[in-house]
N, C-alpha and C. Protein backbone atom coordinates (compact mmCIF):
# COMPACT_ATOMS: atom_id res chain seq x y z
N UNK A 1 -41.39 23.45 13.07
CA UNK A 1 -40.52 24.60 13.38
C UNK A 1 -39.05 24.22 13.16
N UNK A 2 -38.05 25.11 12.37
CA UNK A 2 -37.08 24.77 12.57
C UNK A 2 -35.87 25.20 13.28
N UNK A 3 -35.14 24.07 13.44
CA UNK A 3 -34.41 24.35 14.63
C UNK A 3 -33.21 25.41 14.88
N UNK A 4 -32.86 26.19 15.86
CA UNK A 4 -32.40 27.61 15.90
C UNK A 4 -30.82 27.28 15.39
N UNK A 5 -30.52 26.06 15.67
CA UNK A 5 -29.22 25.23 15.45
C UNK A 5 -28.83 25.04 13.64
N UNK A 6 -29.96 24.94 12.83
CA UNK A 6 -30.00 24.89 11.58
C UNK A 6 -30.23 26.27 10.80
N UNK A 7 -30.76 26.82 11.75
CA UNK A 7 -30.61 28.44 11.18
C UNK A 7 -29.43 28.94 10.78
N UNK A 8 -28.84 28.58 12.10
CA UNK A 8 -27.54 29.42 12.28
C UNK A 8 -26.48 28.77 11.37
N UNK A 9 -26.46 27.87 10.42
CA UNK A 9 -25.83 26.87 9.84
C UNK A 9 -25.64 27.99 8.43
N UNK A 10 -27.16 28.12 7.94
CA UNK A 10 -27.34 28.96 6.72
C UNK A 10 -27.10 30.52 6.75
N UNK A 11 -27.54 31.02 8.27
CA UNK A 11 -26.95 32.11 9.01
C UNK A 11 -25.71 32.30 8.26
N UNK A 12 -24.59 31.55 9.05
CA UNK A 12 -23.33 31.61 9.28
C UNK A 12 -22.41 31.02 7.85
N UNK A 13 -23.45 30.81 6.48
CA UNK A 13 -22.52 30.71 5.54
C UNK A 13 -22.86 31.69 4.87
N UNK A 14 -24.08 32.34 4.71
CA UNK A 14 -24.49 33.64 4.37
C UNK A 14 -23.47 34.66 4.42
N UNK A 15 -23.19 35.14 5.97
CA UNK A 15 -22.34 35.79 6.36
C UNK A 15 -20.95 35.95 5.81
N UNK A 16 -20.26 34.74 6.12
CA UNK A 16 -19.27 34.25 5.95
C UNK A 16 -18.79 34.60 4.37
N UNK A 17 -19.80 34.02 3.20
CA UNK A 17 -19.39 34.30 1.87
C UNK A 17 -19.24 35.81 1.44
N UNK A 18 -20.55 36.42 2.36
CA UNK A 18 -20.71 38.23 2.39
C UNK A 18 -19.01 38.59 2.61
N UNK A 19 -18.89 38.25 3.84
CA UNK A 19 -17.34 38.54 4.15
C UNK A 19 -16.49 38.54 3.28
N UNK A 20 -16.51 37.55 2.50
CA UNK A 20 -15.63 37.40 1.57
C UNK A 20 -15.54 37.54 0.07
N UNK A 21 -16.86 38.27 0.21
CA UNK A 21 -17.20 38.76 -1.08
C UNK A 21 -17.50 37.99 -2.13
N UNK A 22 -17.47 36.83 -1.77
CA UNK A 22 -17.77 35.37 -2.95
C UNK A 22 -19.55 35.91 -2.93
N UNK A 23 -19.40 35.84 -4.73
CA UNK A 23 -21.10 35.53 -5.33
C UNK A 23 -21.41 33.81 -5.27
N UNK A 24 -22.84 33.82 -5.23
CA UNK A 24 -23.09 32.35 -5.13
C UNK A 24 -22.69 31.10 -6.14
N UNK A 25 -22.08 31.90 -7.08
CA UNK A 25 -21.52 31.06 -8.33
C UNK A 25 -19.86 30.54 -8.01
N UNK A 26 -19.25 31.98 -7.06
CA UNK A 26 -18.23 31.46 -6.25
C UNK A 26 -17.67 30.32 -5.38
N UNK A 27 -18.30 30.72 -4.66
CA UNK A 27 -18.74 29.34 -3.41
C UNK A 27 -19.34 28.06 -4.03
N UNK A 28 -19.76 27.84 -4.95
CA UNK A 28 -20.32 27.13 -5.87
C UNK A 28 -19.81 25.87 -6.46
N UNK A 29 -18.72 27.40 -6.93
CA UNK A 29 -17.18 26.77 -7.89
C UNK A 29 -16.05 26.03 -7.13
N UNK A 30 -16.06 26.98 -5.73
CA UNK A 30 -15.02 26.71 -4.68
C UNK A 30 -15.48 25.43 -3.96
N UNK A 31 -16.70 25.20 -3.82
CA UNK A 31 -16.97 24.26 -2.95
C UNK A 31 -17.43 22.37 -3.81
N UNK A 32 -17.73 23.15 -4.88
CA UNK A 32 -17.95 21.90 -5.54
C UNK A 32 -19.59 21.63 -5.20
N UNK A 33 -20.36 22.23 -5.07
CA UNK A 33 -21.99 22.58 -4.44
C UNK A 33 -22.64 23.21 -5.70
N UNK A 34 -23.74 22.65 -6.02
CA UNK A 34 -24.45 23.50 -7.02
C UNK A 34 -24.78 25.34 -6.52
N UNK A 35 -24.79 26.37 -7.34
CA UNK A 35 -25.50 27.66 -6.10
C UNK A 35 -26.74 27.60 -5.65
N UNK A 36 -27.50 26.82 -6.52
CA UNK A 36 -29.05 26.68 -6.04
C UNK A 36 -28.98 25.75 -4.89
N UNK A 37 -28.05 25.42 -4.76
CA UNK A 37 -28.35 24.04 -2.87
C UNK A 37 -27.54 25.18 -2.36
N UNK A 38 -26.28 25.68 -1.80
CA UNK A 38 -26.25 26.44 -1.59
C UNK A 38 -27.29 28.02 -1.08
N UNK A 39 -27.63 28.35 -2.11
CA UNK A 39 -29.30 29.16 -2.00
C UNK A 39 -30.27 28.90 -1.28
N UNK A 40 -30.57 27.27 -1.14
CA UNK A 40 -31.66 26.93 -0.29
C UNK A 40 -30.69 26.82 1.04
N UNK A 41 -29.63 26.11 1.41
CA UNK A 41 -29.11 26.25 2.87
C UNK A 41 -29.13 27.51 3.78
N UNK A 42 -28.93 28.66 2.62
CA UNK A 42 -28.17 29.80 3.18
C UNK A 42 -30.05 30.41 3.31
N UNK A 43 -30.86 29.97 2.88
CA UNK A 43 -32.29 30.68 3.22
C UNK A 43 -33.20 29.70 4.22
N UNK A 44 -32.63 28.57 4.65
CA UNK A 44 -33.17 28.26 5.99
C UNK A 44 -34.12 27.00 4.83
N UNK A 45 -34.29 26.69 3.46
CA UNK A 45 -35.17 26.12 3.26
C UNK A 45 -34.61 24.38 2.45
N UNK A 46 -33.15 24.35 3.03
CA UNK A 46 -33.05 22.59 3.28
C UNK A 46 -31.70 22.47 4.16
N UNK A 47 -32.27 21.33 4.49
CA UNK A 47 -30.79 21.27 5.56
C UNK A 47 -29.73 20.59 5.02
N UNK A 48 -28.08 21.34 4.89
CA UNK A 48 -27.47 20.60 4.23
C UNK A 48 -26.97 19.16 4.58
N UNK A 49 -26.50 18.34 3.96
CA UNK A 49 -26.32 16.83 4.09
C UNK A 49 -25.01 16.90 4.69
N UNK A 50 -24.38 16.12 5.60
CA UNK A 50 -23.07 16.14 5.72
C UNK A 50 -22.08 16.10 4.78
N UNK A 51 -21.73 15.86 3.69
CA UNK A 51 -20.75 15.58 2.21
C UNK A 51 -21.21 17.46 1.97
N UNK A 52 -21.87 17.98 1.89
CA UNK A 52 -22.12 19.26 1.45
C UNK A 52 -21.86 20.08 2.41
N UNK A 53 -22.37 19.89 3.47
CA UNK A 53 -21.58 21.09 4.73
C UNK A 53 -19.73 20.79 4.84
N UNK A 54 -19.42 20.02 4.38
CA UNK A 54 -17.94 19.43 4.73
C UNK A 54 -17.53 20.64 3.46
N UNK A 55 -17.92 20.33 2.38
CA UNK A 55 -17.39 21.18 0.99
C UNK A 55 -17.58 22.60 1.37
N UNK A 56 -18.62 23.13 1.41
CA UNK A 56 -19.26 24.23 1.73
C UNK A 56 -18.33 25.03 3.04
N UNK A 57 -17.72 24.15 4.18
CA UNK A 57 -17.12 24.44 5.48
C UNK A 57 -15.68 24.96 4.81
N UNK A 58 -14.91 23.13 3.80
CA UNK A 58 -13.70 23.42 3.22
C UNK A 58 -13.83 25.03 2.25
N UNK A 59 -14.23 25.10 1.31
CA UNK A 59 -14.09 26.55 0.78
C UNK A 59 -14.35 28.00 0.98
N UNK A 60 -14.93 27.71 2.57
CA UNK A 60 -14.92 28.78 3.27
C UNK A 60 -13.89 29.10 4.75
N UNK A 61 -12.78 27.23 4.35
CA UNK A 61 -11.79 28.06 5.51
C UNK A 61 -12.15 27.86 6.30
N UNK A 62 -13.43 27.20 7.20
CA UNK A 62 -13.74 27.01 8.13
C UNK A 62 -13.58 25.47 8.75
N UNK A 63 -13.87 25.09 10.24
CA UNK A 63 -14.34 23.98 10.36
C UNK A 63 -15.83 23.74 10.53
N UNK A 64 -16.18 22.88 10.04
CA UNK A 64 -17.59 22.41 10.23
C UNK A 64 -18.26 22.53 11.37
N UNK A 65 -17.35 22.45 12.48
CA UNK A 65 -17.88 23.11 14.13
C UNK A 65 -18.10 23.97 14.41
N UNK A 66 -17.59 24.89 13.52
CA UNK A 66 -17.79 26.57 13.59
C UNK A 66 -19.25 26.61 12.81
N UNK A 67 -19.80 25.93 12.29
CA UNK A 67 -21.39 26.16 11.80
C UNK A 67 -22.25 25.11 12.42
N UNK A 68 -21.93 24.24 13.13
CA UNK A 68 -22.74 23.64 14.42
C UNK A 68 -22.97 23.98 15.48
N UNK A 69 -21.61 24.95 16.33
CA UNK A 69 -21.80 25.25 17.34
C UNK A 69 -21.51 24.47 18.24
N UNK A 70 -19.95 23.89 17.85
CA UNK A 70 -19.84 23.04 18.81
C UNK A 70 -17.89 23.48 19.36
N UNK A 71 -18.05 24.72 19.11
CA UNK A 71 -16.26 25.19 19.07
C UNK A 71 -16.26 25.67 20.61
N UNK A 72 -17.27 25.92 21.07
CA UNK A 72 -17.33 26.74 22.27
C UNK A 72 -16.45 26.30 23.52
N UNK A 73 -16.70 24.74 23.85
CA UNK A 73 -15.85 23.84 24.72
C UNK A 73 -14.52 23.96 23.96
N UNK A 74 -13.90 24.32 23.56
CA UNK A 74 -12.46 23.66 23.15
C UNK A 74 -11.56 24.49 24.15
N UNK A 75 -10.68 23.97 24.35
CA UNK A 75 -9.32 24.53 25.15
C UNK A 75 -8.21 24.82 24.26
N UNK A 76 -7.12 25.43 25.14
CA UNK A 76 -5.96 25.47 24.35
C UNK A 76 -5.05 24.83 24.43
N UNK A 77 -5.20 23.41 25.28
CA UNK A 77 -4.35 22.53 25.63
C UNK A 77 -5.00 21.01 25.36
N UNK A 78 -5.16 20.28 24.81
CA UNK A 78 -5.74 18.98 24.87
C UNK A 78 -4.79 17.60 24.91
N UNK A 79 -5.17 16.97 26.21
CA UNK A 79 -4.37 15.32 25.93
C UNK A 79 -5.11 14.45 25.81
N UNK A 80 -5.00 13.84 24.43
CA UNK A 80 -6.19 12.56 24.21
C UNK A 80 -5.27 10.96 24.25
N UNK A 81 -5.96 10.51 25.02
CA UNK A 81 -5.24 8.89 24.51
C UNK A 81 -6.19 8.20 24.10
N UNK A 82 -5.29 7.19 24.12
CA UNK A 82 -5.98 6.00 22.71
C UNK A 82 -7.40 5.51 22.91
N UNK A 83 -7.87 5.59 24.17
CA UNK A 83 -9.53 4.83 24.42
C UNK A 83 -10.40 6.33 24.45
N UNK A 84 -9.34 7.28 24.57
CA UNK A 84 -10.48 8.56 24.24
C UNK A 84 -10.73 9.37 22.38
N UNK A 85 -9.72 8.89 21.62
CA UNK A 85 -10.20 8.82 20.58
C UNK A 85 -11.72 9.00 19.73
N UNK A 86 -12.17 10.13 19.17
CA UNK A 86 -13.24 9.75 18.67
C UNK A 86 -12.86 9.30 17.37
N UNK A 87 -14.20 8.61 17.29
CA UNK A 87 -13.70 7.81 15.80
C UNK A 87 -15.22 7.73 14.81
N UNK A 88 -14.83 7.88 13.87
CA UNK A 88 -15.91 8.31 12.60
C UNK A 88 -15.61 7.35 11.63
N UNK A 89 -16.62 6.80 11.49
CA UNK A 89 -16.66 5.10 10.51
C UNK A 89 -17.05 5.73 9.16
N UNK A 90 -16.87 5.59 7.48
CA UNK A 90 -17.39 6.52 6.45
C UNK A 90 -17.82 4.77 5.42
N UNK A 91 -18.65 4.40 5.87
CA UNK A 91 -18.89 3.17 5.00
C UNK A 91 -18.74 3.09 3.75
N UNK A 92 -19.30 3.91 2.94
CA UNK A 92 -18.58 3.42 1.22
C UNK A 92 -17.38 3.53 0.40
N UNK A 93 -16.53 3.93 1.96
CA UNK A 93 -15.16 4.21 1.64
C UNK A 93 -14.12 3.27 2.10
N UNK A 94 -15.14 2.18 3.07
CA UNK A 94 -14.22 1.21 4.00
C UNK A 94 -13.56 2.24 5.00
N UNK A 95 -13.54 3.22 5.30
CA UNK A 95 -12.76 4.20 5.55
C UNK A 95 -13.33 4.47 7.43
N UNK A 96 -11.65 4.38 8.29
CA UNK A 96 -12.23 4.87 9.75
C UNK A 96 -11.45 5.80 10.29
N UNK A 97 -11.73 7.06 10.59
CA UNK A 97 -10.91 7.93 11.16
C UNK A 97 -11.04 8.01 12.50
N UNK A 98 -9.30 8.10 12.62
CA UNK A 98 -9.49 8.47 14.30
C UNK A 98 -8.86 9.63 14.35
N UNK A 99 -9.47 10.68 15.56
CA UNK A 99 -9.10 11.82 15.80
C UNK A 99 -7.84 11.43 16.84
N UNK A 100 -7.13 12.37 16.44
CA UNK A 100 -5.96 12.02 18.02
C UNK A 100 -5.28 13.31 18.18
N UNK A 101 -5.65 14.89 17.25
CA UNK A 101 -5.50 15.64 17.78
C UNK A 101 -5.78 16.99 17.19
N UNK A 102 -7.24 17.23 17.25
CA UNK A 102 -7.55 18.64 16.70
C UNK A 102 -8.47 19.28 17.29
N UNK A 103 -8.35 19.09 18.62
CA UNK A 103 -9.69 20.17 19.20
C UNK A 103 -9.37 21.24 20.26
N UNK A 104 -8.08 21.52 19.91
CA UNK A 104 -7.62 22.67 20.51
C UNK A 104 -8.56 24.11 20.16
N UNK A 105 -9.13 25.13 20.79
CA UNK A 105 -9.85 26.24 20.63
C UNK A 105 -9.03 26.64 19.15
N UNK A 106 -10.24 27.00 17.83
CA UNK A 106 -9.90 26.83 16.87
C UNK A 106 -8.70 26.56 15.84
N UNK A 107 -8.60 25.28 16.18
CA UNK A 107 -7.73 24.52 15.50
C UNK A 107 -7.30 24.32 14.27
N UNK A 108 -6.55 24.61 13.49
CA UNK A 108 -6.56 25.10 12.37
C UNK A 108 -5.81 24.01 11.08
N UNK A 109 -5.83 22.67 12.27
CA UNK A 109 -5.05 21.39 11.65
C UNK A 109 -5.74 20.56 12.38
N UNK A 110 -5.78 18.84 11.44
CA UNK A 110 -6.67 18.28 11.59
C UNK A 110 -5.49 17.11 12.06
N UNK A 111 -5.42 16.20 12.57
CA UNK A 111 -4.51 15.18 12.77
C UNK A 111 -5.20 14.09 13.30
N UNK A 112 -5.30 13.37 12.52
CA UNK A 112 -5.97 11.68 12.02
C UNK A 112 -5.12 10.18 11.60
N UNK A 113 -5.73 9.46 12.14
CA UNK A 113 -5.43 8.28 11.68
C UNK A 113 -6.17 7.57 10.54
N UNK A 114 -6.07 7.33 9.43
CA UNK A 114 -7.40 6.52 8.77
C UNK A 114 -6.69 4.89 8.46
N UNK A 115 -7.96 4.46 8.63
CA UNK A 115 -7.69 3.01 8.51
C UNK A 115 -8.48 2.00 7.17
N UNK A 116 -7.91 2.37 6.52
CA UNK A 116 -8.44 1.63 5.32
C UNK A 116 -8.54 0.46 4.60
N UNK A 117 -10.05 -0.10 4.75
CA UNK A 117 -9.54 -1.70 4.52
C UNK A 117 -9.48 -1.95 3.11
N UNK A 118 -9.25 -3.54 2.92
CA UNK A 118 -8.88 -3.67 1.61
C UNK A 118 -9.71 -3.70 0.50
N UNK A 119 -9.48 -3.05 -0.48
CA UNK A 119 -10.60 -2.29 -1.37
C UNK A 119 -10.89 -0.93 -1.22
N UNK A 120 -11.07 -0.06 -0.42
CA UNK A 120 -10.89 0.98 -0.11
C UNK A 120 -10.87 2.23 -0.94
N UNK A 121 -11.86 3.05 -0.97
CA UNK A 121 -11.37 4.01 -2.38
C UNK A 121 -12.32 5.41 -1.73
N UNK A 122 -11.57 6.23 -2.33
CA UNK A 122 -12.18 7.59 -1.72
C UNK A 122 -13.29 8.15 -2.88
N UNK A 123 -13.47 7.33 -3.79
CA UNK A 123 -14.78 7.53 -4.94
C UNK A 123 -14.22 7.76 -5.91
N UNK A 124 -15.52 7.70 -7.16
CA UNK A 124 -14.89 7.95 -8.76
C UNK A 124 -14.20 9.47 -8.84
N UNK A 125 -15.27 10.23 -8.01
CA UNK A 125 -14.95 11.82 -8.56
C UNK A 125 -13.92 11.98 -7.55
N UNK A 126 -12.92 12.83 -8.20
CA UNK A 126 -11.55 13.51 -7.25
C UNK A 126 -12.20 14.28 -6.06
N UNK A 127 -11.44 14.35 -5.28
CA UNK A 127 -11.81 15.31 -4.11
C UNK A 127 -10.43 16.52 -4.71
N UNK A 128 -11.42 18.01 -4.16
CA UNK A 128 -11.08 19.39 -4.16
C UNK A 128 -11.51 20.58 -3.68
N UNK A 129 -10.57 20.94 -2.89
CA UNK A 129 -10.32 21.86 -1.81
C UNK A 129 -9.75 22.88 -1.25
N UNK A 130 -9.78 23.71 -0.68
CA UNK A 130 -8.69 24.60 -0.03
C UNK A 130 -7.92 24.26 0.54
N UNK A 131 -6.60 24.13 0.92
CA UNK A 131 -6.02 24.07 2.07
C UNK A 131 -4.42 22.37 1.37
N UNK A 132 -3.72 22.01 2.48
CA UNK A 132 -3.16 21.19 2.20
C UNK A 132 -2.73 20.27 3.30
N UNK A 133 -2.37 18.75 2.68
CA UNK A 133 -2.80 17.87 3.40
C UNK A 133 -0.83 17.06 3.28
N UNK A 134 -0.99 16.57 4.24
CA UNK A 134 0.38 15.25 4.36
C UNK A 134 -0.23 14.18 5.10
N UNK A 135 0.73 12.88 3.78
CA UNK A 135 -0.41 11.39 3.87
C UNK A 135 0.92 11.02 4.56
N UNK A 136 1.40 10.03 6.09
CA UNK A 136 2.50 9.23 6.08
C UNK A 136 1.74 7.91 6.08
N UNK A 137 2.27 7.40 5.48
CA UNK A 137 1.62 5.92 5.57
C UNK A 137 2.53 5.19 6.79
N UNK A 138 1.67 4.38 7.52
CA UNK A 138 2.29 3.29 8.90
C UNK A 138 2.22 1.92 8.10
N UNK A 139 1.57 1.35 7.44
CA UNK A 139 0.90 0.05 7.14
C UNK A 139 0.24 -0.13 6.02
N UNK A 140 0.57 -1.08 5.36
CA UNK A 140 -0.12 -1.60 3.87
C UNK A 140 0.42 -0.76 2.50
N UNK A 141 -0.42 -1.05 1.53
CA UNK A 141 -0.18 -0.32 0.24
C UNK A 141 -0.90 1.02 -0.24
N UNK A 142 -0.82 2.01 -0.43
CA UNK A 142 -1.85 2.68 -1.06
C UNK A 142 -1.26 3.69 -2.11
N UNK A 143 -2.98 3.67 -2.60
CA UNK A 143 -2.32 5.23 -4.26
C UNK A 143 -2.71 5.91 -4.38
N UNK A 144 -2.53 6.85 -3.90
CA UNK A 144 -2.78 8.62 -4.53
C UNK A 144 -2.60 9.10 -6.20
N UNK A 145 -3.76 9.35 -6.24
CA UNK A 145 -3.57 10.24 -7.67
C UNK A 145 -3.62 11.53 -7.48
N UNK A 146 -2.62 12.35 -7.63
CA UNK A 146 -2.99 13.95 -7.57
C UNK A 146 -2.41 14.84 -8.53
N UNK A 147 -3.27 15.43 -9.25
CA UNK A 147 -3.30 16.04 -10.28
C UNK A 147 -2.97 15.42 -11.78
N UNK A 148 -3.25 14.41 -11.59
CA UNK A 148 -3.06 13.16 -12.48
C UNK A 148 -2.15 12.37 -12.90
N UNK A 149 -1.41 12.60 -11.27
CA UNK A 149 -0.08 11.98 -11.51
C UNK A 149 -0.68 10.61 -10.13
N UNK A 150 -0.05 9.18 -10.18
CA UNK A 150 0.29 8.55 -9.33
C UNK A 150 1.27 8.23 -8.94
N UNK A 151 0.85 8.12 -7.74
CA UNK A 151 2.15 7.60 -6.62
C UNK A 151 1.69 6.50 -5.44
N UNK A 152 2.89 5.73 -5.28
CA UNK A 152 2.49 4.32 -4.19
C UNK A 152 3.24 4.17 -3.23
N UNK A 153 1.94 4.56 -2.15
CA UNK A 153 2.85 4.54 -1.10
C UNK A 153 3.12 3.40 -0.08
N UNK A 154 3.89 3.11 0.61
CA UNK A 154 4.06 1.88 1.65
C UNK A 154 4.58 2.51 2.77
N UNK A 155 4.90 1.87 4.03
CA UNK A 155 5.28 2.05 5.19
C UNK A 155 6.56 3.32 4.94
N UNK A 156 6.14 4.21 6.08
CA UNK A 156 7.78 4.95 5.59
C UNK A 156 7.42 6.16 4.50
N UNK A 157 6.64 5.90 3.69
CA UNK A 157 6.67 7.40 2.13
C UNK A 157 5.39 8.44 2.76
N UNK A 158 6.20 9.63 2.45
CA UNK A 158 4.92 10.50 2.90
C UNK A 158 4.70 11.33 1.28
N UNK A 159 3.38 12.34 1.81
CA UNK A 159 3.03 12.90 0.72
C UNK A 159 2.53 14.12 1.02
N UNK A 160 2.71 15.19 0.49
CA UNK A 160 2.19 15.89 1.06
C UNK A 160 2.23 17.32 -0.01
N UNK A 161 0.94 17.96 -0.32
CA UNK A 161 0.11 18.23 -1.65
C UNK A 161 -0.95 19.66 -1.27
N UNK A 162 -0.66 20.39 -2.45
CA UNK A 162 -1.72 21.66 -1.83
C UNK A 162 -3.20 20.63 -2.50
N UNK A 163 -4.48 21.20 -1.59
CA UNK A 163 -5.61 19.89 -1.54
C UNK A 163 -6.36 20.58 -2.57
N UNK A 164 -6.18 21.70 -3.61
CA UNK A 164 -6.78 22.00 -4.47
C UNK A 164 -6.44 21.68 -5.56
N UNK A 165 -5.68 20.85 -5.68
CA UNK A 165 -5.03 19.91 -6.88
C UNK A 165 -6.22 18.50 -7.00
N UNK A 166 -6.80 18.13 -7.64
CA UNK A 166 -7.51 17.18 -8.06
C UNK A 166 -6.99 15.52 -7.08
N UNK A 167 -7.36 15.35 -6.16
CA UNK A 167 -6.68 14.23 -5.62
C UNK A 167 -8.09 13.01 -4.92
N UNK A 168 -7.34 11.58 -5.24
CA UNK A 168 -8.23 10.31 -4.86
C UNK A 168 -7.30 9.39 -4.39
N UNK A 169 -7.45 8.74 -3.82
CA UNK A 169 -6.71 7.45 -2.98
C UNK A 169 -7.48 5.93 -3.23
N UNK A 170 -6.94 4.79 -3.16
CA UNK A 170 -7.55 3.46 -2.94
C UNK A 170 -6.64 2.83 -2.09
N UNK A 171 -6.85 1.83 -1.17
CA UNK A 171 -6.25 0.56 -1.16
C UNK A 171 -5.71 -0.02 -2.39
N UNK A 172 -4.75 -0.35 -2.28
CA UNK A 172 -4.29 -1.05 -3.33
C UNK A 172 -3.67 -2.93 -2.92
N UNK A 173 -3.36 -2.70 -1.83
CA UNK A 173 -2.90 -3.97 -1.01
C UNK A 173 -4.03 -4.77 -0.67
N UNK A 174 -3.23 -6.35 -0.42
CA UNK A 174 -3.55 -7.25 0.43
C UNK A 174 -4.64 -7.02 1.49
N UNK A 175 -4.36 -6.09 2.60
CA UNK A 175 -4.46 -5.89 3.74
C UNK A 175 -5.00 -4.43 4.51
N UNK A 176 -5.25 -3.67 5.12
CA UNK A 176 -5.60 -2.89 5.70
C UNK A 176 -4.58 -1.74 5.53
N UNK A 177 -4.91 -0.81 5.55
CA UNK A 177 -3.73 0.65 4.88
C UNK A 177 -4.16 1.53 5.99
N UNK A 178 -3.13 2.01 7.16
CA UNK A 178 -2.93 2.46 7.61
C UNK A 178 -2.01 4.00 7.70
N UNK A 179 -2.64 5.41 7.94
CA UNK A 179 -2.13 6.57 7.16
C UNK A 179 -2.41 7.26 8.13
N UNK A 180 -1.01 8.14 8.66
CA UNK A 180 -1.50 9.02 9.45
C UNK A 180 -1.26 10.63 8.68
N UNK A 181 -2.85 11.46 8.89
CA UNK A 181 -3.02 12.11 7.94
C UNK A 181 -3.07 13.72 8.37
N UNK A 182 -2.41 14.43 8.27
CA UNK A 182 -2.70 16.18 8.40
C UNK A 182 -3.52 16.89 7.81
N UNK A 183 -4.50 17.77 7.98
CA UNK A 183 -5.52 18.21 7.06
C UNK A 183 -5.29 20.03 7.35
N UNK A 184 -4.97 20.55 6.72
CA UNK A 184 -5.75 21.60 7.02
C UNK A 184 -6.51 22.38 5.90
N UNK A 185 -7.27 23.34 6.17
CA UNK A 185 -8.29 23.47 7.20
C UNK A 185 -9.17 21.70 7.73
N UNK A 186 -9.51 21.54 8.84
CA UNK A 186 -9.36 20.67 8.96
C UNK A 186 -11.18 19.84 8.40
N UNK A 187 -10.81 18.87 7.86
CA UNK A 187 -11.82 18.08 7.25
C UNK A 187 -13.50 17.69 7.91
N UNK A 188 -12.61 16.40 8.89
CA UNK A 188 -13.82 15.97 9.86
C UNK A 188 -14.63 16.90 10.95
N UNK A 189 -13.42 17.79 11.13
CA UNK A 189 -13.69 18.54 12.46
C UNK A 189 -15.60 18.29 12.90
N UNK A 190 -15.97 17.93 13.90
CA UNK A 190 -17.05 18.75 14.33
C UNK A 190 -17.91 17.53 13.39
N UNK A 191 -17.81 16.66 12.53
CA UNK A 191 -18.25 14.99 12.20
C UNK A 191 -18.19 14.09 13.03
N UNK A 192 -16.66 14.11 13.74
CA UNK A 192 -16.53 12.67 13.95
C UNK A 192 -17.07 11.97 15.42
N UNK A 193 -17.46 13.39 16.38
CA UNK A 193 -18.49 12.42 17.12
C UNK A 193 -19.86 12.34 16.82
N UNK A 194 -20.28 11.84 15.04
CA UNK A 194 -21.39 11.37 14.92
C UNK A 194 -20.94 9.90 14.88
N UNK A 195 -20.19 9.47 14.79
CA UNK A 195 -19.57 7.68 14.72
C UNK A 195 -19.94 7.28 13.29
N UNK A 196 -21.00 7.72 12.24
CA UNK A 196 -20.86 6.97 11.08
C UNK A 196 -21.30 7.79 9.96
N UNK A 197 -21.16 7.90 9.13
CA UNK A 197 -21.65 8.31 7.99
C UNK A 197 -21.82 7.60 6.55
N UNK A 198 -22.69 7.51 5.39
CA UNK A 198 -22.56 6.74 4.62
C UNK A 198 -21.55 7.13 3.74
């Protein structure tokens, strides 16, 4: 039997694209999702993978919590400190995010720390999206490519880019690359208390 929680997943992108009048070739295009995976989510007959509900969430504007069902607790006031942090480990990225402030009742900005060790790379294929993001870097070296331009950043340089422009990052340094990062619509939302992902 499946679960009423995964229904509402395919439910609620169904809907959502109806709303917005996107055909499945739309959402497709927008999300970076084939329409046939898409097709099977939105009919209850596979469950999407986390990397695909994240795309699927980004080009619909949403957070990913809003199709889990996990927005309900949020307030409109939140104080997090440093040992209450959730934090989401992304292994083939070297990559660790810490939340430190987006769970205000629908939050519409993501505010993260990522900690990137050395080697570090956000993958071959560009990431692309709705919405726009600012990188400040605290620590180490790193490089953004966006829209096929690079740039290197160090302690001190910020960046900050509409996220539907073709964009990838690496370590480039010695040492650990430290970035505190703005997202909106927001990325992890409603991930990062799973603690890991591959």
């Amino acid at each position: 039997m499946v679960d009423e929680r995964i229904i509402e997943i395919g439910k609620k992108i169904l809907q959502l694209r109806r709303k917005l009048n996107l055909s499945l070739r739309d959402l497709a295009k927008y999300s970076g999702t084939s329409a046939s995976t898409i097709h099977k989510v939105e009919s209850n007959s596979m469950v999407p993978s986390i990397a695909v509900l994240i795309k699927i969430a980004q080009a619909l504007k949403k957070n990913v919590s809003y199709f889990i069902g996990e927005e309900n607790g949020a307030s409109q006031v939140v104080h997090v400190r440093p040992d209450d942090r959730e934090v989401l480990f992304v292994q083939n990225s070297k990559l660790t995010v810490e939340n430190i402030a987006s769970t205000v009742s629908d939050c519409q900005l993501e505010v993260t720390l990522l900690h990137i060790k050395r080697g570090g790379t956000s993958g071959e294929i560009p990431l692309i999206h709705p919405g726009e993001e600012i990188k400040f870097c605290l620590k180490g070296k790193m490089e953004y490519t966006i829209g096929g331009n690079k740039f290197i950043l160090r302690p001190g340089d910020c960046l900050h880019f509409k996220s539907d422009l073709p964009h990838s990052w690496r370590n480039v340094g010695r040492g650990e690359v430290e970035v505190l990062s703005v997202c909106t619509p927001p990325p992890f939302r409603g991930l990062l208390s799973k603690k890991q992902i591959s």
